[in-house]
N, C-alpha and C. Protein backbone atom coordinates (compact mmCIF):
# COMPACT_ATOMS: atom_id res chain seq x y z
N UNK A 1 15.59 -53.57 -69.92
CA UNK A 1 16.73 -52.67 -69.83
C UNK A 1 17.90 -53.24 -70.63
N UNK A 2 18.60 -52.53 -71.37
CA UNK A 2 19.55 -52.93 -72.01
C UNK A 2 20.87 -53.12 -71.56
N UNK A 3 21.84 -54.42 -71.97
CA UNK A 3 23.05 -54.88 -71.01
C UNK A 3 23.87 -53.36 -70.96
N UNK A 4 24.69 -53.51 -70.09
CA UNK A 4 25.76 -52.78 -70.33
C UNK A 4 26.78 -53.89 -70.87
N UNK A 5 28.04 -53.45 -71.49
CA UNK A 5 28.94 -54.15 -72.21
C UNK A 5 30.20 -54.33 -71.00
N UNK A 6 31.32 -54.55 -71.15
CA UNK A 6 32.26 -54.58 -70.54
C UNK A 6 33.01 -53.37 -71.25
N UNK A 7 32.96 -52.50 -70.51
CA UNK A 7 33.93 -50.97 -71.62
C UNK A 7 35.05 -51.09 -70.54
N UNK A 8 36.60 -51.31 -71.62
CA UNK A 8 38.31 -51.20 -71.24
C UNK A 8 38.06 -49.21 -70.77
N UNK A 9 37.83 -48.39 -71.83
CA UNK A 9 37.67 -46.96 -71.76
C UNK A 9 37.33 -46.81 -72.48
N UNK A 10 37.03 -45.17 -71.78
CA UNK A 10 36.26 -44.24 -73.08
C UNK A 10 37.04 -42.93 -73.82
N UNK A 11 36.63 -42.66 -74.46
CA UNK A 11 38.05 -42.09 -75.26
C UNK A 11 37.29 -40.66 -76.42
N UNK A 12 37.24 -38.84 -75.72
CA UNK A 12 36.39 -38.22 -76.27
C UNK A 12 37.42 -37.31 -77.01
N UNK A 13 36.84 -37.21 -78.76
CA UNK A 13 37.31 -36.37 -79.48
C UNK A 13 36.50 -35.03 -79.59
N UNK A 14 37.30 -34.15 -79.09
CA UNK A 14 36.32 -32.57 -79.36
C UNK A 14 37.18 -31.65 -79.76
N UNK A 15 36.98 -30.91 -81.12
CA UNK A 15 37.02 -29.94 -81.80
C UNK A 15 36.39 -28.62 -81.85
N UNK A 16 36.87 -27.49 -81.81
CA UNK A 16 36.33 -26.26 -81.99
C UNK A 16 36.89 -25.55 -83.11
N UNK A 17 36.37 -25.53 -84.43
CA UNK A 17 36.89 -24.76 -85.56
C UNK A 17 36.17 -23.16 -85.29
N UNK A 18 37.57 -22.37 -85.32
CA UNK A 18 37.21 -20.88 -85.41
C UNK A 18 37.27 -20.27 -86.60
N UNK A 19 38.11 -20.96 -87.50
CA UNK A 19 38.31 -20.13 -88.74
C UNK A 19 38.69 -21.44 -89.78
N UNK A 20 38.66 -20.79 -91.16
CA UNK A 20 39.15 -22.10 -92.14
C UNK A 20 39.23 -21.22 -93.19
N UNK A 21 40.16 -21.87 -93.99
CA UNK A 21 40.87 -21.20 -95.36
C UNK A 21 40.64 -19.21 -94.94
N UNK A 22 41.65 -19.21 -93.97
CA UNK A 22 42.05 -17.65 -93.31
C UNK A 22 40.80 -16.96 -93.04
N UNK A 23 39.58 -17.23 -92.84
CA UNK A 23 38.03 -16.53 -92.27
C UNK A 23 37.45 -16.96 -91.67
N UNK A 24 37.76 -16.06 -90.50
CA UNK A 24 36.67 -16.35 -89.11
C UNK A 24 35.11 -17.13 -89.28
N UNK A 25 34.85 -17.97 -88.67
CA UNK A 25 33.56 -18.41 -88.85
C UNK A 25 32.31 -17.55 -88.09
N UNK A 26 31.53 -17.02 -88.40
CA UNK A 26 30.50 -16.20 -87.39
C UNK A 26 30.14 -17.27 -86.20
N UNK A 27 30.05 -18.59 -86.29
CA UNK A 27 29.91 -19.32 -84.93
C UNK A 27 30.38 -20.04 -84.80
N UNK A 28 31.46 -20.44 -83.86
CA UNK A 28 32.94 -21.58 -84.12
C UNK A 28 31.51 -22.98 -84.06
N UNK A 29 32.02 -24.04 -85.14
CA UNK A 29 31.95 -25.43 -85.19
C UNK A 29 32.15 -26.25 -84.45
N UNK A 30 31.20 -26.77 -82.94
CA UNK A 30 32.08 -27.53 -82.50
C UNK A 30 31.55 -29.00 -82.62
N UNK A 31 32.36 -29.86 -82.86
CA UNK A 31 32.55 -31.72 -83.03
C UNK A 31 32.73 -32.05 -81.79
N UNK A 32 32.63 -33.43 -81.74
CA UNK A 32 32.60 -34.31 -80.80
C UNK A 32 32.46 -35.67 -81.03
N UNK A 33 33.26 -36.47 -80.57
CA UNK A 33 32.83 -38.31 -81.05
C UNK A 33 32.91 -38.60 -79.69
N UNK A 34 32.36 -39.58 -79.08
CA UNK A 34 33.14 -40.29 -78.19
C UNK A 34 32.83 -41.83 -78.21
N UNK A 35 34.12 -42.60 -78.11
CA UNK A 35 34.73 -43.99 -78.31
C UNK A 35 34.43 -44.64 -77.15
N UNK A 36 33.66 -45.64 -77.19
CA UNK A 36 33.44 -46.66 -75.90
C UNK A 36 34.48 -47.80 -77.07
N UNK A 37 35.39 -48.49 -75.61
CA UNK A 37 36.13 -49.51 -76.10
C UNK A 37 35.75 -50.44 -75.43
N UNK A 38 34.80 -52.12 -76.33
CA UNK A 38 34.61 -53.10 -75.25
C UNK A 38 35.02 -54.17 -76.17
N UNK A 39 34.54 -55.03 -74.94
CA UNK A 39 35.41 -56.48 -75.09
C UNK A 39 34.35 -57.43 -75.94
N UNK A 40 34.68 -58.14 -77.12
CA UNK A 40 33.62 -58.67 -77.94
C UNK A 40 33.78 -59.98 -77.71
N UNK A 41 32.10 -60.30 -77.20
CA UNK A 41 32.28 -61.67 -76.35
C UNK A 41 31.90 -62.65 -77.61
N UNK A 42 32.43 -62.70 -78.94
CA UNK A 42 32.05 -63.61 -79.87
C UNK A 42 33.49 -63.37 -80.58
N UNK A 43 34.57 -62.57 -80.15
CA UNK A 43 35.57 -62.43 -80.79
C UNK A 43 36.07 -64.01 -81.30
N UNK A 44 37.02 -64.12 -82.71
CA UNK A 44 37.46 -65.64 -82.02
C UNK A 44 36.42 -66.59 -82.67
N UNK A 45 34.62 -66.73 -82.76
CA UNK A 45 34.36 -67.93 -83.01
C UNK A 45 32.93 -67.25 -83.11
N UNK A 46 32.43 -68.03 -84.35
CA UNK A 46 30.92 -67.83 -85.12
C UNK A 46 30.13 -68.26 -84.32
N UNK A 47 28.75 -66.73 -84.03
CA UNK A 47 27.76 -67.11 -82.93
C UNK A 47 26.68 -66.48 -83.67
N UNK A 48 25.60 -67.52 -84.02
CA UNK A 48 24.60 -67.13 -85.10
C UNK A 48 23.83 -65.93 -84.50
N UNK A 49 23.49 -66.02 -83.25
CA UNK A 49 22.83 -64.81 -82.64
C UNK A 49 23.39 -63.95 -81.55
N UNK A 50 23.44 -62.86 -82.42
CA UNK A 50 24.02 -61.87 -81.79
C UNK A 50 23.14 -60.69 -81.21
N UNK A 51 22.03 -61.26 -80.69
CA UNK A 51 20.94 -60.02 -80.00
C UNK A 51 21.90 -59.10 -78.47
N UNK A 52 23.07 -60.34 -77.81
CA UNK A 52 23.47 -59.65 -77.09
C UNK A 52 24.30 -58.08 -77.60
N UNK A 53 25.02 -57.79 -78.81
CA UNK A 53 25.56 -56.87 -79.03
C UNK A 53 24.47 -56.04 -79.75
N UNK A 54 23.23 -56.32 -79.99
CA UNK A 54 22.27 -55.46 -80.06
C UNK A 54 21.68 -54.72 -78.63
N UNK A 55 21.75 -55.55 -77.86
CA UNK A 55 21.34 -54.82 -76.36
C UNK A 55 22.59 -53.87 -76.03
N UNK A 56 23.75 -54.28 -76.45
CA UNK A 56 25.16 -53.48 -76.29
C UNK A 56 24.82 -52.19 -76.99
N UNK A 57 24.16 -52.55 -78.01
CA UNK A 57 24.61 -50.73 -78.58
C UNK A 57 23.04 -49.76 -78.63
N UNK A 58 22.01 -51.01 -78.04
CA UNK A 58 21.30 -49.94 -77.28
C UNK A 58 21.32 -48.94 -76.18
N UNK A 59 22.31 -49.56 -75.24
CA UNK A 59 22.94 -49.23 -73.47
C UNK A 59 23.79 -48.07 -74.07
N UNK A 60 25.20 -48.36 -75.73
CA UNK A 60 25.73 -47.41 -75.98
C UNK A 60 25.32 -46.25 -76.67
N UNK A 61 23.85 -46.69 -77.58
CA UNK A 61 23.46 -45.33 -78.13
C UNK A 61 23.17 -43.87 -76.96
N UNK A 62 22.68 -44.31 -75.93
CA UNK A 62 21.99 -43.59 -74.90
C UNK A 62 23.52 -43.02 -74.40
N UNK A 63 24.25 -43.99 -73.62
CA UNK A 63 25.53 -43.40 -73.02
C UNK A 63 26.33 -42.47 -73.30
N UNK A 64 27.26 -42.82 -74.88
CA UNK A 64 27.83 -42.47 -75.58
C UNK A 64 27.00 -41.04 -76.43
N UNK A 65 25.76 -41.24 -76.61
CA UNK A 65 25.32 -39.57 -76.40
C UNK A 65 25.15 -38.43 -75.82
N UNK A 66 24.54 -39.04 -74.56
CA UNK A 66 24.92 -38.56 -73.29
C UNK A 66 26.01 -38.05 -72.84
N UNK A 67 26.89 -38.85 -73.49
CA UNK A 67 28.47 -38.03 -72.90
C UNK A 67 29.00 -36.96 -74.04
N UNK A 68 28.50 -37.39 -75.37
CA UNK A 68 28.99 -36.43 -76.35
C UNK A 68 28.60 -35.19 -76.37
N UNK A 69 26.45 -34.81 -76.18
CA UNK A 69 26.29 -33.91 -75.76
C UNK A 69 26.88 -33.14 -74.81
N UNK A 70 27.08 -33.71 -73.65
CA UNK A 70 27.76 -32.90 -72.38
C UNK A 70 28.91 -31.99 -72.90
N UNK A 71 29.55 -33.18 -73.49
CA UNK A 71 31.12 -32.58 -73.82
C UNK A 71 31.07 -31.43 -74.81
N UNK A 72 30.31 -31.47 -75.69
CA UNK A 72 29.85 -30.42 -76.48
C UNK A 72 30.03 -29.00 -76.11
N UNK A 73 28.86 -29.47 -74.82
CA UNK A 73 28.75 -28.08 -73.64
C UNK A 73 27.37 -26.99 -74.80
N UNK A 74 26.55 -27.93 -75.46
CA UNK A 74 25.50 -27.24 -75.72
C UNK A 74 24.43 -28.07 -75.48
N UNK A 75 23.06 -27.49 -75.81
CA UNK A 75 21.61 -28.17 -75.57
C UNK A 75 21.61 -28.84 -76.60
N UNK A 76 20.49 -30.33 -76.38
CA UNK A 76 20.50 -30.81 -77.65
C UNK A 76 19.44 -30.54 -78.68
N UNK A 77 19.25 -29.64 -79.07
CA UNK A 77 18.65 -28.76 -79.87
C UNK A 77 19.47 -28.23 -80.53
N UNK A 78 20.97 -27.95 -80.05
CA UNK A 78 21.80 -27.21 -80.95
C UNK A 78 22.60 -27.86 -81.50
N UNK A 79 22.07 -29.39 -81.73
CA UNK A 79 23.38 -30.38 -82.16
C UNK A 79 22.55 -30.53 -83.33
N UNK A 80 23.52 -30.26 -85.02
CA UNK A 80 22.57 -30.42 -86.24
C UNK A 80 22.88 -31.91 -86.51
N UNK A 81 24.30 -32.52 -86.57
CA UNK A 81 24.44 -33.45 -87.40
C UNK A 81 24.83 -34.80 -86.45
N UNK A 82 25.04 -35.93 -86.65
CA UNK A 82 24.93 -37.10 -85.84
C UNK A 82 25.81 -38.05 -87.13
N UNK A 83 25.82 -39.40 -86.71
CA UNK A 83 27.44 -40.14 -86.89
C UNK A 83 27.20 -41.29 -85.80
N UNK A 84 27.95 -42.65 -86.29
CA UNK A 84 28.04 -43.81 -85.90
C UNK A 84 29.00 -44.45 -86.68
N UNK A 85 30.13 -45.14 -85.94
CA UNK A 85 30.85 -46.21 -86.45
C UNK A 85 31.37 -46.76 -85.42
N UNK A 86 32.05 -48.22 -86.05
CA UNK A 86 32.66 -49.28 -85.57
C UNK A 86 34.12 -49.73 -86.12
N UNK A 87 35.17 -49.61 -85.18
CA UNK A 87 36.08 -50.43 -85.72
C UNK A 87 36.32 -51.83 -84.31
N UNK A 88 36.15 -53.35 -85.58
CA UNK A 88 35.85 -54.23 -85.06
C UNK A 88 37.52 -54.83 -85.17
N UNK A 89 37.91 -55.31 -83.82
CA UNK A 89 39.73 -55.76 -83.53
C UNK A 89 39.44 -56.94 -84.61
N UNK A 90 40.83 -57.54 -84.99
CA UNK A 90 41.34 -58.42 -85.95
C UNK A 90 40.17 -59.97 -85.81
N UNK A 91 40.15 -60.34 -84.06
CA UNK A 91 39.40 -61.54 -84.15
C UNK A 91 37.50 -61.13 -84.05
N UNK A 92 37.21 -60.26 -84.65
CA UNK A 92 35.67 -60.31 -84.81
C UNK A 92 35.41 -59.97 -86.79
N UNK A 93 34.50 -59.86 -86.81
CA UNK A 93 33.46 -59.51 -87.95
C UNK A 93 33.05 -58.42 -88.47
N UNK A 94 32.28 -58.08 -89.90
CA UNK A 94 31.99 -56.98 -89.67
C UNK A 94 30.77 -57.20 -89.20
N UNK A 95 29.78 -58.25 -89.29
CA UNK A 95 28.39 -58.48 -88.62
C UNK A 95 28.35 -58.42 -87.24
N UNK A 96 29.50 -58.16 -86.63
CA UNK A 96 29.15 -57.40 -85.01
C UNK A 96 29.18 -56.12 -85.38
N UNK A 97 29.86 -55.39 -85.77
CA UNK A 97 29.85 -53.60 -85.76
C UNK A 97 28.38 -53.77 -86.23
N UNK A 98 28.15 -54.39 -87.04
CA UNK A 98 26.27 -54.51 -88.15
C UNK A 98 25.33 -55.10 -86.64
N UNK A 99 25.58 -55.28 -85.95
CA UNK A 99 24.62 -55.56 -84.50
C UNK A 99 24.38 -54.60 -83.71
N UNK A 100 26.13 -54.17 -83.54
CA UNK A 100 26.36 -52.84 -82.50
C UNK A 100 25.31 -51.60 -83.19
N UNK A 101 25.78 -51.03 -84.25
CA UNK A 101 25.38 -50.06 -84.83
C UNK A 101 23.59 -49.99 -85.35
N UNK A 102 23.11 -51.15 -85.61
CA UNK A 102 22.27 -50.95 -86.36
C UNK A 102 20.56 -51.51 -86.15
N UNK A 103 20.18 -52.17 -85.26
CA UNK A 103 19.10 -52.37 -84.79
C UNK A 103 18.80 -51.53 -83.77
N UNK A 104 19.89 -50.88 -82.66
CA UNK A 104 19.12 -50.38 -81.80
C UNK A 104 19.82 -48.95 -80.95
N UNK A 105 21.28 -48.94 -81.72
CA UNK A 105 21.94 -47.90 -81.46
C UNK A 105 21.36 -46.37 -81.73
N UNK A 106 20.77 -46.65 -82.84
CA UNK A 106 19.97 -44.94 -83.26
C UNK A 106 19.45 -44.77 -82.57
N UNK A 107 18.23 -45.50 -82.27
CA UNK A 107 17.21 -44.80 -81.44
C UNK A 107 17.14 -43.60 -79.97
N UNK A 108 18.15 -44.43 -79.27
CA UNK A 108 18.47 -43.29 -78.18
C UNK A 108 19.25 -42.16 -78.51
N UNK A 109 20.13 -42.21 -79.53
CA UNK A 109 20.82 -40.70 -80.61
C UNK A 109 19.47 -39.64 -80.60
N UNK A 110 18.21 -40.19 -81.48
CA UNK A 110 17.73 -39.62 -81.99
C UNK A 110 16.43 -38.93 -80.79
N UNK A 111 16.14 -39.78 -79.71
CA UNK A 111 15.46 -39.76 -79.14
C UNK A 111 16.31 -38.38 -78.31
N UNK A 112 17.47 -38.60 -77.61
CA UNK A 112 18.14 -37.62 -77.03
C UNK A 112 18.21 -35.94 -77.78
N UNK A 113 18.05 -36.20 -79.10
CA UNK A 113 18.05 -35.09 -79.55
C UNK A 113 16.61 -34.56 -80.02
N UNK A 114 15.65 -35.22 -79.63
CA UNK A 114 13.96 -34.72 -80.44
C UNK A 114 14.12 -34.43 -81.16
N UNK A 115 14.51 -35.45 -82.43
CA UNK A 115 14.69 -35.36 -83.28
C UNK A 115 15.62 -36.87 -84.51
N UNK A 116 15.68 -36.33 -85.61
CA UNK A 116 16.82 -37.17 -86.19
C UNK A 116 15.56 -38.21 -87.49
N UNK A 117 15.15 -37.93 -88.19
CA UNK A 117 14.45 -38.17 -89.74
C UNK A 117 15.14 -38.79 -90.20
N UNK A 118 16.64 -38.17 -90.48
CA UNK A 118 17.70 -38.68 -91.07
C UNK A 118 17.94 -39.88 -91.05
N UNK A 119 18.62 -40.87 -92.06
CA UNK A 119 19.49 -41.79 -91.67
C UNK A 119 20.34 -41.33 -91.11
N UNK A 120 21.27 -42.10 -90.04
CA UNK A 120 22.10 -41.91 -89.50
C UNK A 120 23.18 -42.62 -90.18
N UNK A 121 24.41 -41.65 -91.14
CA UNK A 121 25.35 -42.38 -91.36
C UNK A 121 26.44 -43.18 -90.66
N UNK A 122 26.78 -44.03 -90.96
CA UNK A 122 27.63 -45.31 -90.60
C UNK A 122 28.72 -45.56 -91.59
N UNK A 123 30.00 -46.25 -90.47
CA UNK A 123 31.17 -47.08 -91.02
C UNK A 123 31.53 -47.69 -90.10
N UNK A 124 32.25 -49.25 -90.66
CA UNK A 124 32.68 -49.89 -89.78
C UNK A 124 33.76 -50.65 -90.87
N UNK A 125 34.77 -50.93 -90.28
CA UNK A 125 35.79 -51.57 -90.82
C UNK A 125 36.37 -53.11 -89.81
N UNK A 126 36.96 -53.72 -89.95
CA UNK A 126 38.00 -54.62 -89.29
C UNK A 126 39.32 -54.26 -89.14
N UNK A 127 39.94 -53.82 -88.12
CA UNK A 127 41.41 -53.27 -88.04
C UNK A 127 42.24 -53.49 -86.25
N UNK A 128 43.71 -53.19 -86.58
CA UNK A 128 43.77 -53.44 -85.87
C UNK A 128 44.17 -52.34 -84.83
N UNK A 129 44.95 -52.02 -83.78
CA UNK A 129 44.70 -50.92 -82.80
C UNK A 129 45.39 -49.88 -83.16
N UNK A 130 44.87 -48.72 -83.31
CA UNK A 130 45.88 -47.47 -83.95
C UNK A 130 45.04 -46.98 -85.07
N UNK A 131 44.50 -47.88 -85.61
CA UNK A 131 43.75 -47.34 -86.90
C UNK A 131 43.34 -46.22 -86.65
N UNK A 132 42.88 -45.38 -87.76
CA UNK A 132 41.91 -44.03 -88.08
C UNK A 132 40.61 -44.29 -88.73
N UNK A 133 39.77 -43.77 -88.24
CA UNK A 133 38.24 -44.03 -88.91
C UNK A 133 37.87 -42.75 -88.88
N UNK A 134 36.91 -42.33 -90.12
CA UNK A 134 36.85 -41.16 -90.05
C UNK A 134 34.97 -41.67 -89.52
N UNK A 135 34.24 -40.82 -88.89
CA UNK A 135 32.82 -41.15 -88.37
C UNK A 135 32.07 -40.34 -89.19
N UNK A 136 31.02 -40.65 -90.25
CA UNK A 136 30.56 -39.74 -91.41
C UNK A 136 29.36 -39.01 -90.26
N UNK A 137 29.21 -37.65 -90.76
CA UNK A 137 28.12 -36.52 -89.96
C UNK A 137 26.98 -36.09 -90.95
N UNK A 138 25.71 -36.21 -90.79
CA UNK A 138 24.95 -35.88 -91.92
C UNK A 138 23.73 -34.78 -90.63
N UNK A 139 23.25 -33.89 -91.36
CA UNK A 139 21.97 -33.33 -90.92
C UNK A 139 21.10 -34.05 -90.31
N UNK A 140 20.64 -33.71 -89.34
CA UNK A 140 19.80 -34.68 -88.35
C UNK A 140 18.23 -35.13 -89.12
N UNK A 141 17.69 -34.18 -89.70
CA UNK A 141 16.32 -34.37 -90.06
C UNK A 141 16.32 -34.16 -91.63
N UNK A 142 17.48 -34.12 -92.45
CA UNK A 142 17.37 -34.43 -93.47
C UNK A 142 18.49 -34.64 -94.35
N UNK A 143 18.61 -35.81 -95.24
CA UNK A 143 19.80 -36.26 -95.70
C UNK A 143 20.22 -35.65 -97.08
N UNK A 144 19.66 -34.72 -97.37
CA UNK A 144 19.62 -34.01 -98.69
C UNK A 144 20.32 -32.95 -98.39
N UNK A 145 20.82 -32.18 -97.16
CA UNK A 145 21.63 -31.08 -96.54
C UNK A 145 22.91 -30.77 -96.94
N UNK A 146 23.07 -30.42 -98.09
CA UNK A 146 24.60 -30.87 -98.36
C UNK A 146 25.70 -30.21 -97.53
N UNK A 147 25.37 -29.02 -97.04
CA UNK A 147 26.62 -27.94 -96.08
C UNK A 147 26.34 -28.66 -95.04
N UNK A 148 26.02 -29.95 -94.61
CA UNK A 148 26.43 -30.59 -93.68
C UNK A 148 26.97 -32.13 -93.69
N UNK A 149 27.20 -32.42 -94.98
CA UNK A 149 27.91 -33.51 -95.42
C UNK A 149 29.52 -33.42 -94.77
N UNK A 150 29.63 -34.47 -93.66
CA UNK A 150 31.49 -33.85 -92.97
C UNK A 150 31.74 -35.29 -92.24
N UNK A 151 32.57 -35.11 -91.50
CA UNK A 151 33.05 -36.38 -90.75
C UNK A 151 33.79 -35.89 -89.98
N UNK A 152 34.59 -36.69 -89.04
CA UNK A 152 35.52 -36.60 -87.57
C UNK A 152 36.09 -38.10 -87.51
N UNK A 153 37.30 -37.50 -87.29
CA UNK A 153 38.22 -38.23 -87.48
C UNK A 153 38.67 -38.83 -86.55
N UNK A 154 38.80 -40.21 -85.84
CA UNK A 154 39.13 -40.66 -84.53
C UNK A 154 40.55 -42.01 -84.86
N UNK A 155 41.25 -41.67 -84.03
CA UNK A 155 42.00 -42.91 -83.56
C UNK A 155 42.79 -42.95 -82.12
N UNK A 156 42.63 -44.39 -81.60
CA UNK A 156 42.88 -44.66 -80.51
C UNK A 156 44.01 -45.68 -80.76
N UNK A 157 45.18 -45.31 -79.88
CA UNK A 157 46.70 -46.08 -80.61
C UNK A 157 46.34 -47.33 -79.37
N UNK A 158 46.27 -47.31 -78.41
CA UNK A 158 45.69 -49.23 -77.64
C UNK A 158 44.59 -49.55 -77.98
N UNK A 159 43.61 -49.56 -79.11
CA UNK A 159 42.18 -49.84 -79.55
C UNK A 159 41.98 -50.00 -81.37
N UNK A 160 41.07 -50.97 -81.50
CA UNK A 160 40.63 -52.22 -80.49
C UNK A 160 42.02 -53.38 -80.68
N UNK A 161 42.17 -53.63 -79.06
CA UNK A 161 42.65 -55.20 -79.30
C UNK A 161 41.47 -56.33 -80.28
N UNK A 162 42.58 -57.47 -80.55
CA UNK A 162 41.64 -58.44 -81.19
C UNK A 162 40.22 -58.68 -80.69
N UNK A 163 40.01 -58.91 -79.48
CA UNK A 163 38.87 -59.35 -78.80
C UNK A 163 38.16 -58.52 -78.48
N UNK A 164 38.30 -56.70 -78.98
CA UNK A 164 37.35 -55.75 -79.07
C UNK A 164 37.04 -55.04 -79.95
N UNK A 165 36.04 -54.02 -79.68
CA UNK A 165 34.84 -53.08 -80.46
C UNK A 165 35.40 -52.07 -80.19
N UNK A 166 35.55 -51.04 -81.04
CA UNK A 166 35.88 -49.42 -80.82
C UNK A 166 34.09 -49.17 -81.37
N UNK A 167 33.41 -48.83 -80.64
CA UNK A 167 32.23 -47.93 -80.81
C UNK A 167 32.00 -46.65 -80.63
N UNK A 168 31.81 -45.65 -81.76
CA UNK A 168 31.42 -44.49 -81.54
C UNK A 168 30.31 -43.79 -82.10
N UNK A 169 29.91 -42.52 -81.14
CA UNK A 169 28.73 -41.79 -81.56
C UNK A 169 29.33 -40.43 -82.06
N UNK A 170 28.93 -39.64 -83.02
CA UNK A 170 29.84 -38.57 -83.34
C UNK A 170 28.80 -37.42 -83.89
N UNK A 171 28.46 -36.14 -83.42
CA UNK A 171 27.88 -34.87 -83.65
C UNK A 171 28.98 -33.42 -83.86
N UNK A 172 27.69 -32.55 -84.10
CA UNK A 172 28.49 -31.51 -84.68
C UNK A 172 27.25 -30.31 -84.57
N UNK A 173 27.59 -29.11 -84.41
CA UNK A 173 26.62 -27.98 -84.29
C UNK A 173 26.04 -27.28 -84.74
N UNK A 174 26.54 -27.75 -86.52
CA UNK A 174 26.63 -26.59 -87.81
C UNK A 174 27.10 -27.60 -88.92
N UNK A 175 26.82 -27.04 -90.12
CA UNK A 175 27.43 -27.13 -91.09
C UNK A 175 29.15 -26.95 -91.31
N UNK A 176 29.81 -27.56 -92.52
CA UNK A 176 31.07 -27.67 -92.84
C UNK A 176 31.32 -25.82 -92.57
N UNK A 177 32.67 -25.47 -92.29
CA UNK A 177 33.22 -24.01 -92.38
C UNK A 177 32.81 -24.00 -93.84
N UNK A 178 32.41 -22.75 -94.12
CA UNK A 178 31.65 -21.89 -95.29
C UNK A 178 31.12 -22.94 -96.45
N UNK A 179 30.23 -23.64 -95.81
CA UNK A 179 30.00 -24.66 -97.13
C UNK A 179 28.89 -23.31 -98.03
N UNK A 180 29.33 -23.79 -99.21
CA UNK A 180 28.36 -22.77 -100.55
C UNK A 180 28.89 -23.29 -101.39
N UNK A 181 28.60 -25.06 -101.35
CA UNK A 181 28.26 -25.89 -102.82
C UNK A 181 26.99 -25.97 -103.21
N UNK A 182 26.09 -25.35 -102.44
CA UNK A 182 24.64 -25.16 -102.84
C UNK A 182 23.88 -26.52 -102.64
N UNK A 183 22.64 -26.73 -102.81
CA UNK A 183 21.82 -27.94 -102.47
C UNK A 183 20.75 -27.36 -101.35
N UNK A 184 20.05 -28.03 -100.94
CA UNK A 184 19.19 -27.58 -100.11
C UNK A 184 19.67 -27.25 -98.82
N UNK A 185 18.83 -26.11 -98.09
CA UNK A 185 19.16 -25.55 -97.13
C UNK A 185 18.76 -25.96 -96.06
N UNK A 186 18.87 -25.77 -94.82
CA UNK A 186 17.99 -26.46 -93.25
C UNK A 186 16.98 -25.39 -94.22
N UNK A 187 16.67 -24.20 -94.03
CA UNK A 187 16.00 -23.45 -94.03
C UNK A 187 14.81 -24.09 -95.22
N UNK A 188 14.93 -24.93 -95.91
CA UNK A 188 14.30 -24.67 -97.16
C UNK A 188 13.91 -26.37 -97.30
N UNK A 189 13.94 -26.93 -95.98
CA UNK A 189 13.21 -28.17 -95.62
C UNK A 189 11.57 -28.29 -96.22
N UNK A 190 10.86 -29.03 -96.68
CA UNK A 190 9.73 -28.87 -96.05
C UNK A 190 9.14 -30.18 -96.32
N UNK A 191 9.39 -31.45 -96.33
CA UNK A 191 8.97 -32.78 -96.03
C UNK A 191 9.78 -33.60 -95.46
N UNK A 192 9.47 -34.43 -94.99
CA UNK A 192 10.28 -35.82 -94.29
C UNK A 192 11.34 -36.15 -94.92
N UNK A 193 12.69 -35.76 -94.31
CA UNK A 193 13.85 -36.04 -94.65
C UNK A 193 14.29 -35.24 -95.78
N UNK A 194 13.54 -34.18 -96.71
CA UNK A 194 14.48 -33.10 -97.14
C UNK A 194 14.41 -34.23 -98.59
N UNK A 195 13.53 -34.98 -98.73
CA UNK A 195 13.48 -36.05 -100.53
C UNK A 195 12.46 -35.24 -100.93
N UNK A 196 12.55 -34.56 -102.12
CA UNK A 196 11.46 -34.35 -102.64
C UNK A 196 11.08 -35.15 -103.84
């Protein structure tokens, strides 16, 4: 079973776009991130193994989806696009957000949604509390989707102190409002991940 972390709070961004550049959307857009803020127990001083913040962002892939779906307020079937980042406080690294995020955080994203081919895009920076990170959103089952190339934008003005992790998971229901830059369609999938 994977640790739980020490989370200060949690902190949920949700959006509902109805319209953009003055036209109604036929099905409002809705986003969602949500921010687990914990305490980084290597803040401060070089620790060659960091499997514990890999068990951390296994406990958070599952959680932090869990709560994003909810908040959504749809099935997860109707969630297209998915998102991960890290902003790591002044006394850590970027090779913790690279622990948090990346050995074991996807899996429960993708598992929660039956689904997810895709890479799951990622960012992580070093900053200090207040920052803005934008969380990149790509098509769940294929990275070639371009009307779903987007992001969500998060900042938390007490997060992270030095000695913490801003971790987030971030989805979406649809494509950008009226994307028609052309590229391949969901519809017009037909191998693993949308590479032909």
């Amino acid at each position: 079973m994977a640790k739980e972390p020490e989370i200060r709070k949690l902190v949920v961004f949700r959006e509902t776009i109805r319209s953009e550049g003055g036209r109604e959307l036929e099905k409002p857009l809705k986003k969602c991130a949500v921010a687990a803020v914990i305490k980084n127990p290597f803040a401060g001083k070089y620790e060659e193994d960091l499997s514990l913040l890999m068990e951390y962002g296994e406990y958070l892939g599952d959680y932090l989806t869990r709560t994003a779906i909810k908040k959504l307020g749809v099935s997860p079937d109707e969630v297209e696009t998915f998102g991960k980042a890290c902003i790591v406080g002044l006394n850590g690294e970027h090779e913790h957000a690279a622990a948090l995020m990346h050995p074991k955080l996807g899996a429960p994203m993708r598992n929660a949604l039956g689904a997810g081919k895709a890479v799951i895009p990622s960012a992580k920076k070093i900053a200090a509390a207040g920052s803005t990170l934008d969380v990149p959103l790509l098509y769940k089952d294929a990275m070639m989707v371009r009307s779903h190339y987007d992001a969500i934008t998060i900042r938390i003005p007490d997060a992270p102190h030095a000695d913490e992790v801003v971790v987030v998971n971030a989805f979406s229901t649809g494509p950008r409002p009226h994307a028609r830059i052309g590229g391949l369609s969901v519809e017009e999938i037909h191998n693993w991940n949308g590479m032909d």
